[in-house]
Protein backbone atom coordinates (compact mmCIF):
# COMPACT_ATOMS: atom_id res chain seq x y z
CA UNK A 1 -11.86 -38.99 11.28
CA UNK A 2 -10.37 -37.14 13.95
CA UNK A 3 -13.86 -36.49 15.64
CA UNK A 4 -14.18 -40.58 15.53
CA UNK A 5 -11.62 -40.80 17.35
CA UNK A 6 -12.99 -37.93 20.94
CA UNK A 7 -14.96 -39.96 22.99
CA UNK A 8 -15.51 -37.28 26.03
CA UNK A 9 -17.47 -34.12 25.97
CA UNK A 10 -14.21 -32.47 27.31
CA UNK A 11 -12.53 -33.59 24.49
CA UNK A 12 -14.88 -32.44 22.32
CA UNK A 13 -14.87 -29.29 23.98
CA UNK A 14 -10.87 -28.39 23.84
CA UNK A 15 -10.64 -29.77 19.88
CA UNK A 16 -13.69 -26.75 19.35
CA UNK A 17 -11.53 -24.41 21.52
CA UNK A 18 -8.54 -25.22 19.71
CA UNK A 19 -10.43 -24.69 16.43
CA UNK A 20 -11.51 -21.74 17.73
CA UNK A 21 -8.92 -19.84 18.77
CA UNK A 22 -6.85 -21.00 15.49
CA UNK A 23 -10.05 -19.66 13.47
CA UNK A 24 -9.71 -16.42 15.13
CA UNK A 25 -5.96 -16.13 14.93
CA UNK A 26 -6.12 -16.84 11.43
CA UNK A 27 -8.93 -14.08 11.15
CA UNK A 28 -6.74 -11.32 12.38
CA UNK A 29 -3.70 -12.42 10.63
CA UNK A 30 -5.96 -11.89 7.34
CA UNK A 31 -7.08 -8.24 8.71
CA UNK A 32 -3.86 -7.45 10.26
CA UNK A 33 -2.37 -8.33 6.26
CA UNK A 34 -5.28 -6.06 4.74
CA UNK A 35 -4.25 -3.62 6.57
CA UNK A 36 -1.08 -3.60 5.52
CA UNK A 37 -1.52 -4.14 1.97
CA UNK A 38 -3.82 -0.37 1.92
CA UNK A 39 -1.13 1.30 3.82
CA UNK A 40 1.60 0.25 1.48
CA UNK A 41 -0.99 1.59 -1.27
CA UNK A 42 -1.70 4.58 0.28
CA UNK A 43 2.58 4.89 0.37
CA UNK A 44 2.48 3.91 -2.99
CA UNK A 45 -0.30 6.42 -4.09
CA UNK A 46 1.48 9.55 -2.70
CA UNK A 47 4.85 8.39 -3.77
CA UNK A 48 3.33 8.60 -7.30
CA UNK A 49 1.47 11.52 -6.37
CA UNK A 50 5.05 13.67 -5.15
CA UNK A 51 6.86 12.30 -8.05
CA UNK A 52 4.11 13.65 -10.59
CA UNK A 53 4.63 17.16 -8.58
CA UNK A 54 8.21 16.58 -8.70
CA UNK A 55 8.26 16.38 -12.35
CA UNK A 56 5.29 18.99 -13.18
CA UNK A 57 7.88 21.28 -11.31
CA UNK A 58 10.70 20.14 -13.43
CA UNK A 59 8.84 20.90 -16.37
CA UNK A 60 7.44 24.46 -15.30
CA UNK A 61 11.15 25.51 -15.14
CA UNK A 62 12.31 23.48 -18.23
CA UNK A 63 9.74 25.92 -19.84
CA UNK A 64 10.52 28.97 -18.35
CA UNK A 65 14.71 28.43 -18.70
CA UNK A 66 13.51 27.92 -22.39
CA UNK A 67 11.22 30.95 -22.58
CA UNK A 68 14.31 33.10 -21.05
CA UNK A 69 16.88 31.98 -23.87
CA UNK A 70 14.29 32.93 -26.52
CA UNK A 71 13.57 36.14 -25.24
CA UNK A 72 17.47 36.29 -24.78
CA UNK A 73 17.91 35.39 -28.50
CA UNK A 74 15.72 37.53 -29.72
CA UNK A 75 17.27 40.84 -27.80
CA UNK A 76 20.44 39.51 -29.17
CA UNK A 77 19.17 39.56 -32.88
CA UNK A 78 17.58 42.48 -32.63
């Protein structure tokens, strides 16, 4: 309706600007967002990644405090 309503060329010519430049605005608002969205993945992925270290670590000396009291036990006991 609205293109009823532009009589002149130039009229014509700053709606298709206008459309235009609020087509490509809206084009790098959606990149700009994608962007975004993989770095906060990538943040997420090694955040999961260092925790999963983090508790691998934890373990590995869960296991060897463990292995020390039973060799402890045993040279008690024996």
């Amino acid at each position: 309706m609205l293109i009823n309503v532009i009589n002149s060329p130039l009229e014509k010519g700053i709606v298709a600007t206008i459309v235009l430049g609020l087509t490509i605005i809206i084009s790098q608002n959606i990149r700009r967002s994608r962007i975004a969205a993989l770095k906060r993945a990538e943040q997420r992925r090694l955040r999961a990644e260092e925790q999963a270290r983090r508790e691998e670590e934890r373990r590995q000396k869960q296991e060897a405090f463990r292995q020390a009291q039973l060799e402890a036990a045993k040279k008690y006991l024996d």
